[in-house]
C-alpha atoms as a PDB file:
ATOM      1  CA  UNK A   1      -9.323  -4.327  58.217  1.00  0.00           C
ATOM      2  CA  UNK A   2      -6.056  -4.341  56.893  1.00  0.00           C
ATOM      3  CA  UNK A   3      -3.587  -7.197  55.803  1.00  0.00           C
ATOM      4  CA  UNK A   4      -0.412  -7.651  57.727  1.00  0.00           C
ATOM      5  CA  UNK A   5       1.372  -4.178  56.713  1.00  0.00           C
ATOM      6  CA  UNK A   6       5.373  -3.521  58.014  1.00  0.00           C
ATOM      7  CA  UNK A   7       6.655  -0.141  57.271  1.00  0.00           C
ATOM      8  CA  UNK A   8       9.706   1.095  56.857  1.00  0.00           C
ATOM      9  CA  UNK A   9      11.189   4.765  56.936  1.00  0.00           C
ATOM     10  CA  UNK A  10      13.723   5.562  54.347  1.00  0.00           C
ATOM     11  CA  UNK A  11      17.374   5.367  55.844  1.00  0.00           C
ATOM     12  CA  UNK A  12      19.003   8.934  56.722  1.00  0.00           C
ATOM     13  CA  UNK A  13      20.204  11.158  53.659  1.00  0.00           C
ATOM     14  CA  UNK A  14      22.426  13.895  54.211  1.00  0.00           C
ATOM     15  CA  UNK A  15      19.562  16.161  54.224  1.00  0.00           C
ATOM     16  CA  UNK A  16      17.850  14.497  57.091  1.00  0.00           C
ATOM     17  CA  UNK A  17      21.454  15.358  58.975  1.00  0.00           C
ATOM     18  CA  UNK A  18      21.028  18.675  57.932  1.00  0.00           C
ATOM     19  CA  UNK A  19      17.056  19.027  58.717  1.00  0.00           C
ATOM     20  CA  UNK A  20      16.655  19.980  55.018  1.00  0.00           C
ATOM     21  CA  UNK A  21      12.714  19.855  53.619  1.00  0.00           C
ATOM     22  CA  UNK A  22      13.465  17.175  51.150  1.00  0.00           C
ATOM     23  CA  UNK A  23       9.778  16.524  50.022  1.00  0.00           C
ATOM     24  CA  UNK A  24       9.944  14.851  46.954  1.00  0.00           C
ATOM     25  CA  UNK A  25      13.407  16.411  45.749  1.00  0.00           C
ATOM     26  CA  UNK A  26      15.020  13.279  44.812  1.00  0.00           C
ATOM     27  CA  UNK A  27      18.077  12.399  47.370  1.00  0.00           C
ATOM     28  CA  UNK A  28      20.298   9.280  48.236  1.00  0.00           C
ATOM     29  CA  UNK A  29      20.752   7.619  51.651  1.00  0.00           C
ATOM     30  CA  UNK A  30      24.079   7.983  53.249  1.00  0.00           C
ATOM     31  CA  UNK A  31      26.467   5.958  55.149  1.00  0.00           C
ATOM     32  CA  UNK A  32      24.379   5.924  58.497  1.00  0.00           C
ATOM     33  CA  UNK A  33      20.898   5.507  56.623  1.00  0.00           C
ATOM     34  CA  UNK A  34      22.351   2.474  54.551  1.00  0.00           C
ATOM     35  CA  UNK A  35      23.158   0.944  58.217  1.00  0.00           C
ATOM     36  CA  UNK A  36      19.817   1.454  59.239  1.00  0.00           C
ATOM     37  CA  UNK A  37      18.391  -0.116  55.993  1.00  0.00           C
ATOM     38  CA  UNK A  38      20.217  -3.092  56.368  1.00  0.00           C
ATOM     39  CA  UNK A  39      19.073  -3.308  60.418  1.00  0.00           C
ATOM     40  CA  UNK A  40      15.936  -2.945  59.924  1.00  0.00           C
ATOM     41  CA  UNK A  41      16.329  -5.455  57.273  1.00  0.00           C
ATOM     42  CA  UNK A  42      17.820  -8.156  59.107  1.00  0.00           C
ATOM     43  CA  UNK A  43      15.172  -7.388  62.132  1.00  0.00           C
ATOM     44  CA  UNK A  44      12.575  -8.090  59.157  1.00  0.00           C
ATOM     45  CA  UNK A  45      14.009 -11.552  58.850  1.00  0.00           C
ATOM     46  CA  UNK A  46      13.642 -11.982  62.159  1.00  0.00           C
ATOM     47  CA  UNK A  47       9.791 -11.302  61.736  1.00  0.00           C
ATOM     48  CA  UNK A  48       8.704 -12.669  58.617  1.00  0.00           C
ATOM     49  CA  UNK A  49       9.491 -16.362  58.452  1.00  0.00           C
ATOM     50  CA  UNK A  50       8.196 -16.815  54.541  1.00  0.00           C
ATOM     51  CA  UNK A  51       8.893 -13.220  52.489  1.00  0.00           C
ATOM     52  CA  UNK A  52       7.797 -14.585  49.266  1.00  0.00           C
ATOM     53  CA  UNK A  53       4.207 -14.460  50.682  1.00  0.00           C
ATOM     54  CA  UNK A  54       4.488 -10.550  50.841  1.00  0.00           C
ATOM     55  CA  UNK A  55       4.266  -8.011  48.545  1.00  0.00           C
ATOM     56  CA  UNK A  56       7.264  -5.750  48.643  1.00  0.00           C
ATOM     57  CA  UNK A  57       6.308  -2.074  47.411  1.00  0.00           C
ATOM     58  CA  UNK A  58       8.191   1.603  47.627  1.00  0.00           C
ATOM     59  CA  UNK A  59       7.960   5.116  46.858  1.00  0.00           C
ATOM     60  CA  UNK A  60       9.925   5.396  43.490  1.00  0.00           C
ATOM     61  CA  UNK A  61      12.705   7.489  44.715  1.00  0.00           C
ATOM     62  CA  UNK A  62      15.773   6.812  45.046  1.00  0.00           C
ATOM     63  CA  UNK A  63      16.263   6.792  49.271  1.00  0.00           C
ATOM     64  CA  UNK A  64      13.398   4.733  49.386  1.00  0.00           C
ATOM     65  CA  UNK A  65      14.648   2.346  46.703  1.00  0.00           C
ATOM     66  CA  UNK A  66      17.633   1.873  47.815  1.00  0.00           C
ATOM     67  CA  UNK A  67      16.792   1.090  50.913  1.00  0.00           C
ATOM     68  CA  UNK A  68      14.078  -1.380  49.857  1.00  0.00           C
ATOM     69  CA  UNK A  69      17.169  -3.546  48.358  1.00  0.00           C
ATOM     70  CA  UNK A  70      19.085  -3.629  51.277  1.00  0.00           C
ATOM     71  CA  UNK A  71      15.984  -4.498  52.866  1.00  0.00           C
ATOM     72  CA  UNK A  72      15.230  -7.554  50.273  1.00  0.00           C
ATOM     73  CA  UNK A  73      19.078  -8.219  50.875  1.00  0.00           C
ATOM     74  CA  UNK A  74      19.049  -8.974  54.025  1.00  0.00           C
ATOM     75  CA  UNK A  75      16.122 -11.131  53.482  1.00  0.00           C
ATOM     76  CA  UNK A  76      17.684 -13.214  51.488  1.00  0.00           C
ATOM     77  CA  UNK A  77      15.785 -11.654  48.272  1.00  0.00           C
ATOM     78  CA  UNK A  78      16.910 -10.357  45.038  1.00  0.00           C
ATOM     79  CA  UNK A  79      17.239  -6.608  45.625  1.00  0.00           C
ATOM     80  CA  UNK A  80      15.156  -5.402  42.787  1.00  0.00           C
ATOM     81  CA  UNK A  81      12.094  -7.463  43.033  1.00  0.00           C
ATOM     82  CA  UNK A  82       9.899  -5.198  44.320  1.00  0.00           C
ATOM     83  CA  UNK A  83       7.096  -2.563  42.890  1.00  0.00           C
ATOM     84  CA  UNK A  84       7.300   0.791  43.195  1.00  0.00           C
ATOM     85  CA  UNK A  85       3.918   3.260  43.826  1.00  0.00           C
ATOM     86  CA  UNK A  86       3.835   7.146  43.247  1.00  0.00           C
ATOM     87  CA  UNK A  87       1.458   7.493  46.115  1.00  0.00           C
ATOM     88  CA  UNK A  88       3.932   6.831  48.720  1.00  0.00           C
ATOM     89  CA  UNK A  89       6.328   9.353  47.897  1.00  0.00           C
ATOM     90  CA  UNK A  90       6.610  12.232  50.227  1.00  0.00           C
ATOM     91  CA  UNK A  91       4.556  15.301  50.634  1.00  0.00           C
ATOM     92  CA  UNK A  92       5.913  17.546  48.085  1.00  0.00           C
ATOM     93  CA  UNK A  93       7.226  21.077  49.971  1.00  0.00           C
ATOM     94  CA  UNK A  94       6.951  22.929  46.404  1.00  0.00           C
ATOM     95  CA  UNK A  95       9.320  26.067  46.879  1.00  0.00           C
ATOM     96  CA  UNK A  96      10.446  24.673  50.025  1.00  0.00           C
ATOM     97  CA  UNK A  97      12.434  22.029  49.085  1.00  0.00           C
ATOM     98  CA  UNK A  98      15.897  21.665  49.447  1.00  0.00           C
ATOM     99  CA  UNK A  99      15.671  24.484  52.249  1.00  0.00           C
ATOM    100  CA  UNK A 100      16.185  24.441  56.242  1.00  0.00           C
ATOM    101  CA  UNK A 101      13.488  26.684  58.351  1.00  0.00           C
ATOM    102  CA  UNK A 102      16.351  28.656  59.055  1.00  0.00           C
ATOM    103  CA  UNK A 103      17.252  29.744  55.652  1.00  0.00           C
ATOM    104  CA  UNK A 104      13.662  30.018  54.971  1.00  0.00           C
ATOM    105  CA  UNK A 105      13.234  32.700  57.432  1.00  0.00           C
ATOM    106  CA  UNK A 106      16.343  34.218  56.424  1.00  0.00           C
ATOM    107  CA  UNK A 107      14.992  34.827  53.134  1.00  0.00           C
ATOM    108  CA  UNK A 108      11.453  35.807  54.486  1.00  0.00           C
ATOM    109  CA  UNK A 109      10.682  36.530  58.218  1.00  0.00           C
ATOM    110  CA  UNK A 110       7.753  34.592  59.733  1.00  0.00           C
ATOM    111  CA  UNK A 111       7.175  32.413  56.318  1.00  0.00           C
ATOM    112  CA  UNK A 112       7.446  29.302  58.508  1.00  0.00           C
ATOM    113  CA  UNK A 113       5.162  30.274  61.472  1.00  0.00           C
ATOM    114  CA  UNK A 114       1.705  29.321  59.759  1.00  0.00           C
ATOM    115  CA  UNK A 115       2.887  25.813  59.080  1.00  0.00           C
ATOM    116  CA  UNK A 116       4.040  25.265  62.919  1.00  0.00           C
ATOM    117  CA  UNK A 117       0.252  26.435  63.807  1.00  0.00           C
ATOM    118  CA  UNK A 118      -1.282  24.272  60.995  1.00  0.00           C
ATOM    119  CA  UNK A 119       0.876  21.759  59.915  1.00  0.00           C
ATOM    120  CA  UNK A 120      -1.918  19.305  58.887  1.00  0.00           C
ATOM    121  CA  UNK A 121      -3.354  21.844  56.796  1.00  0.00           C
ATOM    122  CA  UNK A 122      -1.147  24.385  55.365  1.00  0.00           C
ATOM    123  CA  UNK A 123       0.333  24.346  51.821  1.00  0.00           C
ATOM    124  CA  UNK A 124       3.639  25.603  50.986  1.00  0.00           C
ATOM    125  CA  UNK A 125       4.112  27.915  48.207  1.00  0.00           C
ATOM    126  CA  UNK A 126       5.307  26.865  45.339  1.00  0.00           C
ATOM    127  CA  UNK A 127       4.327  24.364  42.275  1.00  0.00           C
ATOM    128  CA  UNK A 128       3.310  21.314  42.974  1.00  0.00           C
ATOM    129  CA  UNK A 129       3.323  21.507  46.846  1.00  0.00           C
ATOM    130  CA  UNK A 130       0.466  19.663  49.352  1.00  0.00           C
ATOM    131  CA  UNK A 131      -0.375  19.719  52.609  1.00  0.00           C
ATOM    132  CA  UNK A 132      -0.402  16.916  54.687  1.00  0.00           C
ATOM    133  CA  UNK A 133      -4.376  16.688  54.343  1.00  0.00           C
ATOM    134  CA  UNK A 134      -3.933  15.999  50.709  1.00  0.00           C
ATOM    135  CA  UNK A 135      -0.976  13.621  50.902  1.00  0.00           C
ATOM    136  CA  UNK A 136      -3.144  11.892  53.459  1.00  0.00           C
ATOM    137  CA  UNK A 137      -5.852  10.921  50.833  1.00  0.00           C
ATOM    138  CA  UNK A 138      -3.794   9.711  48.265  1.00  0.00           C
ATOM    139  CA  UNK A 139      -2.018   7.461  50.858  1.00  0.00           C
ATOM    140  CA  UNK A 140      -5.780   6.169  51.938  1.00  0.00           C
ATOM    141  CA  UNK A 141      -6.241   4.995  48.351  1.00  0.00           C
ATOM    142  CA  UNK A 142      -3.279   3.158  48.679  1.00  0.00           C
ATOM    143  CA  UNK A 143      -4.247   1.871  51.768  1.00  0.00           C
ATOM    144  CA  UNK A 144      -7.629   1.202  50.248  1.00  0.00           C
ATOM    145  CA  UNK A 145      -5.941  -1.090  47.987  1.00  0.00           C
ATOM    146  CA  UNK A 146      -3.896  -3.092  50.188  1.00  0.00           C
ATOM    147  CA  UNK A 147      -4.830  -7.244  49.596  1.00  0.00           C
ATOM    148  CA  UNK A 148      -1.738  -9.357  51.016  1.00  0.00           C
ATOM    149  CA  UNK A 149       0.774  -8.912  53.620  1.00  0.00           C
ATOM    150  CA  UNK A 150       2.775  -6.445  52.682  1.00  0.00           C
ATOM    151  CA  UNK A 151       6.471  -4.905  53.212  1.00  0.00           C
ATOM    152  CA  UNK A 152       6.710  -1.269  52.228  1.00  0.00           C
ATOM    153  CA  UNK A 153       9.398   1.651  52.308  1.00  0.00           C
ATOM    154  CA  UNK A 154       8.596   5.175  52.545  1.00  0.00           C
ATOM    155  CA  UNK A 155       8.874   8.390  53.953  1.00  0.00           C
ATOM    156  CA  UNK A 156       7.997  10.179  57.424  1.00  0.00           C
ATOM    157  CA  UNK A 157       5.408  12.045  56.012  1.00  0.00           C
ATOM    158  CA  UNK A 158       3.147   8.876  54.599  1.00  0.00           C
ATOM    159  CA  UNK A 159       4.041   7.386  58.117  1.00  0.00           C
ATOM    160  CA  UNK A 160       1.798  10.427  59.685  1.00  0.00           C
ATOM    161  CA  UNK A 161      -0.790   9.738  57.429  1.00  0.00           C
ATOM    162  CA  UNK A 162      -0.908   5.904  58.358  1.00  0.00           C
ATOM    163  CA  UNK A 163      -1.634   6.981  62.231  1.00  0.00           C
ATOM    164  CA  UNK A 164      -3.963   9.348  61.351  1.00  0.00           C
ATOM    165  CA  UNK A 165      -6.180   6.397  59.568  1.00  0.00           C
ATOM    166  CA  UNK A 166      -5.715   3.917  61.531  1.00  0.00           C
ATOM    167  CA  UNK A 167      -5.740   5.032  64.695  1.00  0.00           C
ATOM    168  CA  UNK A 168      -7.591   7.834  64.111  1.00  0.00           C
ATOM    169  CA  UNK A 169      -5.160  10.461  65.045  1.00  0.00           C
ATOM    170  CA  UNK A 170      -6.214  14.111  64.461  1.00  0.00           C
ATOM    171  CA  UNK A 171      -4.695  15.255  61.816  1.00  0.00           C
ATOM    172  CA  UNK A 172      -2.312  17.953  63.512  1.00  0.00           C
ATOM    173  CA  UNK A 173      -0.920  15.300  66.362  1.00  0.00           C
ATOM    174  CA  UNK A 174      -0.237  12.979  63.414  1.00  0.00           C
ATOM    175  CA  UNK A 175       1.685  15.464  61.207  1.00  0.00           C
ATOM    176  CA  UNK A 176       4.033  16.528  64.638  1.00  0.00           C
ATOM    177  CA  UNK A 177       5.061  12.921  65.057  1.00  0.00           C
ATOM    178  CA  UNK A 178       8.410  12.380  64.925  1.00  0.00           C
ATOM    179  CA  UNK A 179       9.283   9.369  62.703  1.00  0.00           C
ATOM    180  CA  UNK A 180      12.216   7.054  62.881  1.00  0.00           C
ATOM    181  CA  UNK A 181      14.007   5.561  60.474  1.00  0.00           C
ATOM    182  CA  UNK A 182      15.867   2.594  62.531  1.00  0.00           C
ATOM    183  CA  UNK A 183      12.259   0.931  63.520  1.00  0.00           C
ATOM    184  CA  UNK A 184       9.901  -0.939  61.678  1.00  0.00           C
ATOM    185  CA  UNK A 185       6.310  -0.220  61.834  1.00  0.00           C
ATOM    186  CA  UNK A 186       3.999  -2.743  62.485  1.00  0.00           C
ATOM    187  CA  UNK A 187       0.305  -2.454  61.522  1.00  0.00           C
ATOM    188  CA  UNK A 188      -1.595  -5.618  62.246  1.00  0.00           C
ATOM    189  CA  UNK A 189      -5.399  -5.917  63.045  1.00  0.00           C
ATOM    190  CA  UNK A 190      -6.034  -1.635  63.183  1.00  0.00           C
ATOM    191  CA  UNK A 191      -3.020  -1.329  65.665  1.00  0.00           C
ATOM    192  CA  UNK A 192       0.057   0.325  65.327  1.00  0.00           C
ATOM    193  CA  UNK A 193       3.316  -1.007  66.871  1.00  0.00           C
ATOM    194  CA  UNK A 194       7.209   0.618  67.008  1.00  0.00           C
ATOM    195  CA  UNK A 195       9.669  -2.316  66.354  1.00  0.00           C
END
């Protein structure tokens, strides 16, 4: 069993707005996701009545950074004291990223219509890209190493991965859900709960 894990979805970028494949391309929250940080931060104080007895951990880029401080912030904690872990950052789209499904098909008809039918499983082309099946295991070793309550920032992809795990999710419903980014996650004793 877990510790007492709340997660946290990055706050909107302008690529979000635009339904850009950001992957890991490294992008900045903008004016609506740095609202949404700092709600779902000051809902976080609402939950956790002693903060310094969590561990406070986020993908190393810079959305999820960011929005960690505002987080701590509104906790009344300095912004920067926090750890950051490269197996929370996003599933990397290799030569997708930084593209829209529309300008991917413009540039090559039907490219996009293996990942709708196996979204769980299908790697994009490119360097460095995964699927979600391997972003799923290296979020399982992080999982694997959880050992105190912990607060944690990431992206929608990692999210999928966390359902699939815990509550045993195939793999394909998981990698469909649609994640927010102005609700917290709770995972306490193997159930998962929208905040």
């Amino acid at each position: 069993m877990f510790p007492l894990l709340y997660i946290v979805r990055h706050g909107e970028t302008d690529w979000n707005a635009e339904a850009r494949l950001q992957g890991q391309a490294d992008t900045d929250i903008n004016e609506r996701g740095r609202a949404q940080a700092d709600r779902n931060g000051k809902r976080l104080s609402e939950l956790v009545a002693d903060p310094s007895s969590f561990d406070f951990v986020a993908s190393p880029l810079r959305r999820t950074c960011e929005t960690m401080e505002r987080v701590r912030i509104q906790l009344g904690l300095p912004p920067a004291g926090f750890r950051t872990d490269p197996r929370l950052k996003e599933v990397h789209f290799g030569g997708w990223q930084g593209f829209t499904y529309m300008e991917l098909e413009a540039r090559s008809p039907g490219c996009t219509g293996e990942r709708a039918r196996r979204k769980w499983h299908f790697l994009p082309p490119g360097p460095g890209a995964e699927s979600y099946e391997t972003l799923a295991l290296r979020v399982r070793s992080w999982l694997d190493d959880l050992d105190r309550p912990t607060i944690c920032v990431t992206h929608g992809g990692v999210i999928r991965t966390v359902f699939h795990w815990i509550e045993g999710m195939p793999g394909e419903d998981a990698a469909s859900l649609d994640i927010p980014q102005d609700r917290i996650l709770r995972v306490e004793d193997g159930k998962l709960e929208w905040l």
